[in-house]
Protein backbone atom coordinates (compact mmCIF):
# COMPACT_ATOMS: atom_id res chain seq x y z
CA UNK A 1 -15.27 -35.04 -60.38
CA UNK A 2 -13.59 -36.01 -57.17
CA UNK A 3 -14.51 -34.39 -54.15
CA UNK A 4 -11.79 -33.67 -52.05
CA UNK A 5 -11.76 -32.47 -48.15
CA UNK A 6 -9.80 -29.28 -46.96
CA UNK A 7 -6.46 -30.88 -45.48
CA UNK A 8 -7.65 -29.44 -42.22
CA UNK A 9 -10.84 -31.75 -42.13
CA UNK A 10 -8.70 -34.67 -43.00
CA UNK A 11 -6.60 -33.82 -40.45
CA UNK A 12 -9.62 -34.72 -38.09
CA UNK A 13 -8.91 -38.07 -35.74
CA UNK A 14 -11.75 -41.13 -36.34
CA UNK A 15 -14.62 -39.78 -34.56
CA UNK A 16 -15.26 -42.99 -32.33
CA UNK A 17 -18.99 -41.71 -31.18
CA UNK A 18 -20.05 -42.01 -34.24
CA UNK A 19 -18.82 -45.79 -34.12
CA UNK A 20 -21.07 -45.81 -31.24
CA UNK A 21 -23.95 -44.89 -32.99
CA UNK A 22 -23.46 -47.39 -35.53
CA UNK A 23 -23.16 -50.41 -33.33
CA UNK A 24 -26.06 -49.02 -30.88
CA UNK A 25 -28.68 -48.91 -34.04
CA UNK A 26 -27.14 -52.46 -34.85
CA UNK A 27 -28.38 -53.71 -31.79
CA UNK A 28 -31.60 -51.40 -31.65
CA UNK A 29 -32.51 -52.81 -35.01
CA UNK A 30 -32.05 -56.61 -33.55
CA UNK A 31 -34.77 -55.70 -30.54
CA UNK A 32 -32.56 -54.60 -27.71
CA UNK A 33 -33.89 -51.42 -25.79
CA UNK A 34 -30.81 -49.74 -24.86
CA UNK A 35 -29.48 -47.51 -22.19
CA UNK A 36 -27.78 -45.31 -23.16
CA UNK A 37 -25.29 -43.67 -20.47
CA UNK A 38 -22.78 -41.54 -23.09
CA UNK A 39 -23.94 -38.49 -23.85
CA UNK A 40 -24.44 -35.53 -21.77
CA UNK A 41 -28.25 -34.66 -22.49
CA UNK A 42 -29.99 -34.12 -18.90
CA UNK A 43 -33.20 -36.04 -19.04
CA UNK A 44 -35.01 -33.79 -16.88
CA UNK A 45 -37.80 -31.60 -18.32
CA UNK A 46 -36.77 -27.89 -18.29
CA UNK A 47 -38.60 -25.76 -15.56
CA UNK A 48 -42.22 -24.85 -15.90
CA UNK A 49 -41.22 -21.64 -14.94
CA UNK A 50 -39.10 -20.96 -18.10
CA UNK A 51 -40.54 -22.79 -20.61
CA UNK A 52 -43.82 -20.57 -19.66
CA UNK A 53 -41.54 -17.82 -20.22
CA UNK A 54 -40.29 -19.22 -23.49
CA UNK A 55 -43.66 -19.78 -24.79
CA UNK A 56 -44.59 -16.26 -23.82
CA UNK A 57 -41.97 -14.54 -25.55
CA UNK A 58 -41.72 -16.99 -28.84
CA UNK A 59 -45.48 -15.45 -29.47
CA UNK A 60 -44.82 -12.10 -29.60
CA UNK A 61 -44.03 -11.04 -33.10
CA UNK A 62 -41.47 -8.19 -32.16
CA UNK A 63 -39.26 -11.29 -30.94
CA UNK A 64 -38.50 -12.69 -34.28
CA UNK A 65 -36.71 -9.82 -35.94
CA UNK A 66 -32.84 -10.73 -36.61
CA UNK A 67 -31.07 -10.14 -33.05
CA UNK A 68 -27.92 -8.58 -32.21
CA UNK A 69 -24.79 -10.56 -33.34
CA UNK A 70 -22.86 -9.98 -29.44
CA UNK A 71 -25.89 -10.08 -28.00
CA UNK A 72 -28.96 -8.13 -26.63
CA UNK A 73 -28.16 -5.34 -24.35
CA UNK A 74 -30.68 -6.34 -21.58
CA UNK A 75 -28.96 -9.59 -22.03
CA UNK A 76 -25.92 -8.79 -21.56
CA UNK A 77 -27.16 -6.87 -18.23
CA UNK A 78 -28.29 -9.68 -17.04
CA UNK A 79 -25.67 -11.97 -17.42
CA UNK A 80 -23.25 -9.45 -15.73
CA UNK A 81 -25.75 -9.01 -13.03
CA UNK A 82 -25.61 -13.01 -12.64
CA UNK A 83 -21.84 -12.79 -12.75
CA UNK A 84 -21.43 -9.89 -10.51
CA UNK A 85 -23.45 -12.06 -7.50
CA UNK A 86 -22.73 -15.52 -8.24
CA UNK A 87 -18.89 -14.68 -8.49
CA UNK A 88 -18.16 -11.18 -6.81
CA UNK A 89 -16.63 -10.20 -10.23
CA UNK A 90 -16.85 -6.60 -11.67
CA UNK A 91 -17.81 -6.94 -15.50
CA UNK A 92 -19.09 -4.24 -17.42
CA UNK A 93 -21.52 -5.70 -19.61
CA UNK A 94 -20.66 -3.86 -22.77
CA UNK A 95 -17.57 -4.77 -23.29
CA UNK A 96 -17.01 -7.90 -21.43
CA UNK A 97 -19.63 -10.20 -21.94
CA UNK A 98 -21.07 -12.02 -25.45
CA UNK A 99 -23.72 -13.75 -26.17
CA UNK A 100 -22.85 -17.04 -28.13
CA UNK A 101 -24.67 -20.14 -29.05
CA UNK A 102 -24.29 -22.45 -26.46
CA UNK A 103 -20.46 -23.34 -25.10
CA UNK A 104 -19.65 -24.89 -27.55
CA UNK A 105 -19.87 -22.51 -30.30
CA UNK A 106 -18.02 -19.35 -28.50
CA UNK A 107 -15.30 -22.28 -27.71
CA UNK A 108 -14.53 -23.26 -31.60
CA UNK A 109 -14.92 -19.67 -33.18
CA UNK A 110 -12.83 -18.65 -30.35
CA UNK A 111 -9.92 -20.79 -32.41
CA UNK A 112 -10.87 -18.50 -35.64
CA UNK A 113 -10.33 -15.21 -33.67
CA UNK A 114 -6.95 -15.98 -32.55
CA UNK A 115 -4.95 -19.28 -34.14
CA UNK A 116 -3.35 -18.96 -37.17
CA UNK A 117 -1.47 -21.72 -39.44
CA UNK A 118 1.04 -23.85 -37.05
CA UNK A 119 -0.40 -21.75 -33.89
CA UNK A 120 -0.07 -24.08 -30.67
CA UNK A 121 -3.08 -24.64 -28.67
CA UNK A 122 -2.36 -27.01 -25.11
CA UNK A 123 -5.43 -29.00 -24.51
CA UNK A 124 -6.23 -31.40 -22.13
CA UNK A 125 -5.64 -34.63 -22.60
CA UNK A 126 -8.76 -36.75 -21.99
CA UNK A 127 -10.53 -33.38 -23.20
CA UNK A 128 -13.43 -31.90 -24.04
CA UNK A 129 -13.05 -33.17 -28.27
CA UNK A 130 -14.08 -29.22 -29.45
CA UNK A 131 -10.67 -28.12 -27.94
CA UNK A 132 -8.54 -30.09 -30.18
CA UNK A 133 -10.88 -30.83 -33.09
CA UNK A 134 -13.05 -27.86 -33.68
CA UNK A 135 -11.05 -25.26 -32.14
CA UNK A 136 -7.54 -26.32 -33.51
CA UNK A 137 -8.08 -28.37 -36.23
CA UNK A 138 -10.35 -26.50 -38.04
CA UNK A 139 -8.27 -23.17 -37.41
CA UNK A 140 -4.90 -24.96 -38.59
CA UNK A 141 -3.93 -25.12 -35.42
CA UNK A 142 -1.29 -27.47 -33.35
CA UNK A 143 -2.86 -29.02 -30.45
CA UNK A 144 -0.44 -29.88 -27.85
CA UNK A 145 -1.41 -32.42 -25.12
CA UNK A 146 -1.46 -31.36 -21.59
CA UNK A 147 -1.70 -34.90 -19.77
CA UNK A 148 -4.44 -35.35 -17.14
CA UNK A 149 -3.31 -37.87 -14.56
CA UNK A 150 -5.27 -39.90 -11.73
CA UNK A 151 -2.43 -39.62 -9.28
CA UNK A 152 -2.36 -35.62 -10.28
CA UNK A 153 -6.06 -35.32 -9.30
CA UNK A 154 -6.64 -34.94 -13.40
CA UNK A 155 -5.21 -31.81 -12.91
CA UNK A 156 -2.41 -30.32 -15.65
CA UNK A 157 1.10 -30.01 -14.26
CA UNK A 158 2.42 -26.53 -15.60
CA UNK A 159 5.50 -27.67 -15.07
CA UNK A 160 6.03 -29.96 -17.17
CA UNK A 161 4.79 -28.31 -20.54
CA UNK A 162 8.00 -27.99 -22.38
CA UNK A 163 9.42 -24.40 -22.73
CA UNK A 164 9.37 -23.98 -26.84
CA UNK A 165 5.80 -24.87 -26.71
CA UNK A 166 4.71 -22.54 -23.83
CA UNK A 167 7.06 -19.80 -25.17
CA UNK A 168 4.44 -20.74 -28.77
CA UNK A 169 1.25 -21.05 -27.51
CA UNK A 170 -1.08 -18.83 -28.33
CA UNK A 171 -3.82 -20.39 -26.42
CA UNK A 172 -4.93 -22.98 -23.52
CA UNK A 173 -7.86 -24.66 -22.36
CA UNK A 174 -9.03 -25.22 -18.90
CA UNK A 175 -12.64 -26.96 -17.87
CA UNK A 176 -13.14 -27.64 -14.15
CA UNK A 177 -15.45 -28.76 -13.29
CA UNK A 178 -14.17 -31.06 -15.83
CA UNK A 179 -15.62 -32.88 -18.60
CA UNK A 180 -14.98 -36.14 -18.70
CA UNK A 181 -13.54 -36.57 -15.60
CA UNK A 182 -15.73 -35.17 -12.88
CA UNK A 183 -12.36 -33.30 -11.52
CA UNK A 184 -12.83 -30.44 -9.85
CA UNK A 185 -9.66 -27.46 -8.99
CA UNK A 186 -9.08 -24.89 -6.12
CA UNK A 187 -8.24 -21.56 -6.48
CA UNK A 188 -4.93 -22.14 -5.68
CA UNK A 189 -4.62 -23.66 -9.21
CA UNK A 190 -6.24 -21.22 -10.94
CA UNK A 191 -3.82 -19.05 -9.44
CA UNK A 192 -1.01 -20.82 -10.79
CA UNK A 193 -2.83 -21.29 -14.09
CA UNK A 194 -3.08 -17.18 -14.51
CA UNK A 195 0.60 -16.79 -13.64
CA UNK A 196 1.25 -19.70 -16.37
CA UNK A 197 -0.88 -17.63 -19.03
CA UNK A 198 0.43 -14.08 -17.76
CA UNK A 199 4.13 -15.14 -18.34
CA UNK A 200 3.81 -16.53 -21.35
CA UNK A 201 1.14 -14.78 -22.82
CA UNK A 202 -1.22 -16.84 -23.75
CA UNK A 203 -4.86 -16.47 -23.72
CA UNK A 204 -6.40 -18.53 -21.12
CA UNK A 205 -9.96 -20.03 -22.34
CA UNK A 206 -11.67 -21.42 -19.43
CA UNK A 207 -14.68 -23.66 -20.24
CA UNK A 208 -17.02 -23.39 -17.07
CA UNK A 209 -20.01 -24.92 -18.34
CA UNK A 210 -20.64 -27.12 -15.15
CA UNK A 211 -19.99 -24.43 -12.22
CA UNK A 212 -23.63 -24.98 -11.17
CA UNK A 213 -23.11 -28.62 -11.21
CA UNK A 214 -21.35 -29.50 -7.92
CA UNK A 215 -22.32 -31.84 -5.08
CA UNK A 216 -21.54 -31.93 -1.17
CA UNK A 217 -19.63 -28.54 -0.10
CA UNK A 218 -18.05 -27.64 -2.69
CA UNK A 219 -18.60 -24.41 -4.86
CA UNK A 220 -16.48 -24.17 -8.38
CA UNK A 221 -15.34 -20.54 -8.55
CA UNK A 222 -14.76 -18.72 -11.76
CA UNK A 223 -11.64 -17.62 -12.86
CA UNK A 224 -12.20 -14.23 -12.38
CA UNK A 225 -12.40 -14.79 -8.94
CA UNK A 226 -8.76 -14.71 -9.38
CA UNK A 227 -7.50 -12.88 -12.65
CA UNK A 228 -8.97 -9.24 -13.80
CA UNK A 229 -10.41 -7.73 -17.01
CA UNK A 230 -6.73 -6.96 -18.03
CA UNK A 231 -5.64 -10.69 -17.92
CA UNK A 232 -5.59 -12.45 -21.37
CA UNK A 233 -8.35 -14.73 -20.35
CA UNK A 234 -11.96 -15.68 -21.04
CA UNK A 235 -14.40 -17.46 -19.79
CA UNK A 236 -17.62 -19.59 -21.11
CA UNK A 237 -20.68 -20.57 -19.79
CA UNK A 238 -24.13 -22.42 -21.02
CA UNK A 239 -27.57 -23.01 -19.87
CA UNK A 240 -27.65 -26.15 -21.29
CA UNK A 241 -26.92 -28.47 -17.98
CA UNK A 242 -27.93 -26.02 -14.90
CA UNK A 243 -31.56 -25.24 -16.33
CA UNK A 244 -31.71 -28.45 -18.42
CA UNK A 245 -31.98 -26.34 -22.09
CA UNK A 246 -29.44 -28.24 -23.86
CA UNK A 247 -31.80 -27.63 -26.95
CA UNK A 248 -32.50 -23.78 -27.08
CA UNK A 249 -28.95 -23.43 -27.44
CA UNK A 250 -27.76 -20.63 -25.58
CA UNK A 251 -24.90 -19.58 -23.37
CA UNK A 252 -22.13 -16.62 -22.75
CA UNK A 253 -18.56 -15.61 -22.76
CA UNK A 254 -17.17 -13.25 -20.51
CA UNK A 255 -13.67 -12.02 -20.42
CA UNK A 256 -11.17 -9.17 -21.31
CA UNK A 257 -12.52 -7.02 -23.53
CA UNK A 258 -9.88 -7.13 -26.53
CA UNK A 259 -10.35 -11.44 -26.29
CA UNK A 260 -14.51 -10.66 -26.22
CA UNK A 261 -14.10 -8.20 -28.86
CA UNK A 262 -12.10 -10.73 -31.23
CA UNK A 263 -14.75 -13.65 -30.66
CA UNK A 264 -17.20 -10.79 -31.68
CA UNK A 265 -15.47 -9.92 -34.90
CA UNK A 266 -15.79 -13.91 -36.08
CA UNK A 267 -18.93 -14.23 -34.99
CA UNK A 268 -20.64 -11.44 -37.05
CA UNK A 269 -19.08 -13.23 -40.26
CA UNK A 270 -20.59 -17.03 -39.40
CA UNK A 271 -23.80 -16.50 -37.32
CA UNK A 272 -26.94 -13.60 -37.09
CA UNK A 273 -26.96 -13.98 -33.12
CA UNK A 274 -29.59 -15.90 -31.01
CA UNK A 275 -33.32 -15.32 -31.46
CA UNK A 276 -34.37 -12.92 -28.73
CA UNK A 277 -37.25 -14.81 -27.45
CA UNK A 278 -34.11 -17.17 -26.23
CA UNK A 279 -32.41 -14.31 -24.84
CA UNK A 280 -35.30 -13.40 -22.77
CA UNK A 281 -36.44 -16.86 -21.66
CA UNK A 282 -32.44 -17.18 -20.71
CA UNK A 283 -32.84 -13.48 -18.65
CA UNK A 284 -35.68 -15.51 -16.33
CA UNK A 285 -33.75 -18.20 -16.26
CA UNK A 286 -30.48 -16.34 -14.73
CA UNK A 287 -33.10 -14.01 -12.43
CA UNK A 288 -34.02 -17.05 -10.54
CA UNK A 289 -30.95 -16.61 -8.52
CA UNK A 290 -31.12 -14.31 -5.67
CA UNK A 291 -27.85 -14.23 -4.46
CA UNK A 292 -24.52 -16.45 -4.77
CA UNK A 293 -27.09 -19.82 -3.89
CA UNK A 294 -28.35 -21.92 -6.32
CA UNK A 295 -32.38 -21.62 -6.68
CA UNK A 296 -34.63 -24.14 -5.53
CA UNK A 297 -35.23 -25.14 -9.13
CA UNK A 298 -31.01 -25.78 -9.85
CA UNK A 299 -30.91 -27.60 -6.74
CA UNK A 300 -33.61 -29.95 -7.56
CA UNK A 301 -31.86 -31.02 -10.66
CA UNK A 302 -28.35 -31.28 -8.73
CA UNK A 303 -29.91 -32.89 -5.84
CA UNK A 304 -31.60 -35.82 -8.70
CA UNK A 305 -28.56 -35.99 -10.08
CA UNK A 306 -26.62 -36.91 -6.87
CA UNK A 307 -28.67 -39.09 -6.12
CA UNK A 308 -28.75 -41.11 -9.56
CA UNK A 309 -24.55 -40.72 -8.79
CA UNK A 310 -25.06 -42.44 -5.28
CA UNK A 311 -26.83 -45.44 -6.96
CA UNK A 312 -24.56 -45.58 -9.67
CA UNK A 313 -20.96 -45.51 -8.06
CA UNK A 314 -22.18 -48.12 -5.43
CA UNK A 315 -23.51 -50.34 -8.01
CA UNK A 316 -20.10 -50.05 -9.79
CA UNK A 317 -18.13 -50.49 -7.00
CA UNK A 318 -20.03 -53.89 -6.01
CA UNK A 319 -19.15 -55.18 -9.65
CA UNK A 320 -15.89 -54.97 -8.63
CA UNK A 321 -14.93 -51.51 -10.67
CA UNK A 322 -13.47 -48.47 -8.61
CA UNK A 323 -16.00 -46.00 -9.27
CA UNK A 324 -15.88 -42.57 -7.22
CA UNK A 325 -18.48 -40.01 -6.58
CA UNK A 326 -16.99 -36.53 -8.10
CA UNK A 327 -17.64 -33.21 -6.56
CA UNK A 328 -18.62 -31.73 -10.00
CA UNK A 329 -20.90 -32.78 -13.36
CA UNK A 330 -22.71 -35.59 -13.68
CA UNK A 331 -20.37 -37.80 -15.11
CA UNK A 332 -18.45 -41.06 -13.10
CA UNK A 333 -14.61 -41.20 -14.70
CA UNK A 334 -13.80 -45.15 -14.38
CA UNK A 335 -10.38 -46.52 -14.22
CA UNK A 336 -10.89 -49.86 -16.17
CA UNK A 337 -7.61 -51.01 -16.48
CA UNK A 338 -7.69 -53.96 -14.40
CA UNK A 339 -10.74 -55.51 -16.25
CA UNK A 340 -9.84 -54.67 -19.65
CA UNK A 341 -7.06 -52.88 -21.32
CA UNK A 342 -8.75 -51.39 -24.31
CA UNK A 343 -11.59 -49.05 -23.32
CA UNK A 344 -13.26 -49.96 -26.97
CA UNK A 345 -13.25 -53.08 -26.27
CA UNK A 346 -15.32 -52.44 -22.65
CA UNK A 347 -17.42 -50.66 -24.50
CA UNK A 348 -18.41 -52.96 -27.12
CA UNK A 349 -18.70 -55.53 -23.87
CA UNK A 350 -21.32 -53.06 -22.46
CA UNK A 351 -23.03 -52.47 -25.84
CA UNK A 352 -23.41 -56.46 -26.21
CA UNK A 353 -26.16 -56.43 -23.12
CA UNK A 354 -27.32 -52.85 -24.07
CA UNK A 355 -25.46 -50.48 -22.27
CA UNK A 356 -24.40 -47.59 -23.66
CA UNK A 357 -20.91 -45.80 -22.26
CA UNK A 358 -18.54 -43.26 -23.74
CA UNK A 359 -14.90 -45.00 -23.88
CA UNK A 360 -12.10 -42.71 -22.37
CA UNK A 361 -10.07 -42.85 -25.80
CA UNK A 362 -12.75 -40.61 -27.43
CA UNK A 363 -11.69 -37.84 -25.07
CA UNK A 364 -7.92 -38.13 -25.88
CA UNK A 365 -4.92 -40.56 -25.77
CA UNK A 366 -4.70 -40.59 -21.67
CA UNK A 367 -8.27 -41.04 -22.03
CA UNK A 368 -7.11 -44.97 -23.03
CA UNK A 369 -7.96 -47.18 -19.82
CA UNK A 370 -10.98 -45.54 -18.67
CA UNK A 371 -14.63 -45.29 -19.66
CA UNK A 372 -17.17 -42.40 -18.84
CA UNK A 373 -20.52 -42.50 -16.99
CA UNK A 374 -23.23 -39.99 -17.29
CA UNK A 375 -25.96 -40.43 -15.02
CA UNK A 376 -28.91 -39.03 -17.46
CA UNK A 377 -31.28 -41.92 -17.18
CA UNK A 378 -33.53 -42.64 -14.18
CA UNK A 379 -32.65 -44.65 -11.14
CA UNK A 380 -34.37 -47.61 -12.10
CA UNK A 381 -32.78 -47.46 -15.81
CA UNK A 382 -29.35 -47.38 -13.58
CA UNK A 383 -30.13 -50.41 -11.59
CA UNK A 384 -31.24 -51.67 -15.14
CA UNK A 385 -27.59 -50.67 -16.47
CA UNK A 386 -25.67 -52.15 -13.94
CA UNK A 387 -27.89 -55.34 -13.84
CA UNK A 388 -27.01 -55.99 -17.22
CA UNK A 389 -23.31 -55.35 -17.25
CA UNK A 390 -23.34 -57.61 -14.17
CA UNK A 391 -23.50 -60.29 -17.30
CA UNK A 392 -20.01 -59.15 -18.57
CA UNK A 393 -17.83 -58.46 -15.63
């Protein structure tokens, strides 16, 4: 027999990563050790001090029971503890916080809780691909484009969403620091951003994965620095870049408690929770911070990271591309217009002499024109990098 896709996974753009992949292991297979600069994976080990707490708790027994679907209560404790003095919010960690399985998870079942058939859904445009793909897609959703412009900071213009679609939106996305531009926002625009959702009820989904991840003076703030439990909005967080566990797959959503309670009620129909000896090692993780600061441990991996930035903007910049530091993530946005139209195209360039980039297309259609940066390899691999794509600019 034939085997056909649900119309919703056809409706799924051509996932160019995996393109990517294809040409890297072409060249991989030919001899060239590559360098790969695409996707976000920190490189540094996790700290000693949790993965000793991670191998403590993954050998007691009692630890591998099924957990809670929302969440372990001490969990949940701590992450409104964590909240509470990073933020000056006031959570209550029963109803306003879940546990979910990394970001990325709580952002695509998120989609299942609240978009029906023809629902719109404004995503950034270059996004974060789970927005559009995973969240609306696969929920039968509509996703409209919310343009992120250079000479608008990459920041959404409010304004210009057209009426019928605000007035039919049932949800937006927001991610600042931003993925995969390295934009950061004020509070000023999250202030305008609540007022958006509030009048037009919408539910406001703010992915703040990087807060941690900022450089110089700046601090992100969370939107509940602004908006209260009784605004339609939520917002996500992960361990996976502040305490380098990309792996253990972990992370939180906290929010009003009808939106928390919906992402709840999908949840308990697709996954059994996360194993409590990841809950726990996650509790150390988020008790290394004493107050609103960063720990010596977060800084260490911000401070590496800035540094591999420094090297890597400079080096750009000297090859003649316009390459600017951002105040948040560890990704360089980089206008490529002048040197070559098509951001593929770059790419395969910088694949050719085994350099591995992420082309702005893959992150949306005003992604076209740019290519994306992470800085997960070494200094010397980045001197390496820009070495070779000395060879094609």
């Amino acid at each position: 027999m034939r085997i056909n896709y649900a119309k919703r996974l056809n409706r799924m753009p051509r996932y160019i990563f995996a393109e990517l992949d294809k040409l890297k292991e072409d060249k991989k297979k030919k001899g060239m050790q590559m360098i790969s600069l695409a996707v976000g994976d920190p490189d540094i080990p996790t700290s000693k001090f949790i993965l000793d707490a991670l191998v403590k708790e993954a050998a007691d027994p009692k630890n591998h029971n099924y957990p809670s679907y929302s969440g372990e209560g001490f969990y949940k404790e701590a992450v409104t503890k964590w909240m509470n003095k990073r933020f000056g919010t006031n959570l209550n960690a029963g109803a306003n916080v879940i546990a979910t399985i990394g970001a990325k998870e709580g952002i695509a079942n998120i989609g299942r809780a609240f978009v029906d058939f023809n629902d719109i859904v404004l995503c950034p445009d270059p996004g974060y691909p789970v927005y559009a793909n995973g969240t609306v897609i696969l929920s039968d959703g509509i996703a409209v484009k919310m343009p992120l412009f250079e000479e608008n900071n990459f920041l959404p213009d409010f304004d210009a969403i057209k009426k019928n679609d605000a007035k039919k939106a049932k949800l937006m996305f927001l991610n600042y620091p931003n993925n995969p531009t390295g934009a950061v926002c004020e509070k000023k625009f999250l202030e305008n951003a609540l007022d958006f959702a509030n009048e037009h009820e919408i539910i406001l989904a703010y992915d703040n994965a990087y807060s941690e991840f900022t450089f110089g003076d700046y601090i992100a703030p969370s939107i509940f620095e602004i908006a209260d439990l009784n605004d339609p909005v939520i917002e996500f967080h992960s361990f996976s870049k502040t305490f380098c566990m990309t792996g253990d797959r972990i992370g939180f959503a906290v929010g009003n408690a009808d939106i928390i309670s919906g992402l709840g009620k999908t949840k308990e129909n697709i996954d059994s929770g996360i194993p409590v000896y990841i809950q726990k090692t996650a509790v150390v993780a988020l008790e290394s911070y004493k107050d609103a600061n960063r720990p010596v441990e977060v800084k260490k991996i911000i401070n590496e990271y800035s540094k591999r930035a420094d090297v890597l903007v400079k080096g750009l910049n000297a090859l003649g591309l316009k390459a600017n530091k951002p105040k948040g993530t560890f990704y360089i946005w980089v206008n490529i217009k002048e040197k070559c139209l098509d951001c593929m195209d770059f790419v395969k360039r910088a694949i050719s002499v085994g350099v591995v980039i992420a082309p702005g297309i893959g992150f949306g259609e005003y992604g076209e024109g740019y290519v994306r940066f992470a800085v997960i390899e070494n200094e010397d691999k980045i001197k390496e990098a820009l070495e070779r794509l000395s060879k094609i600019l």
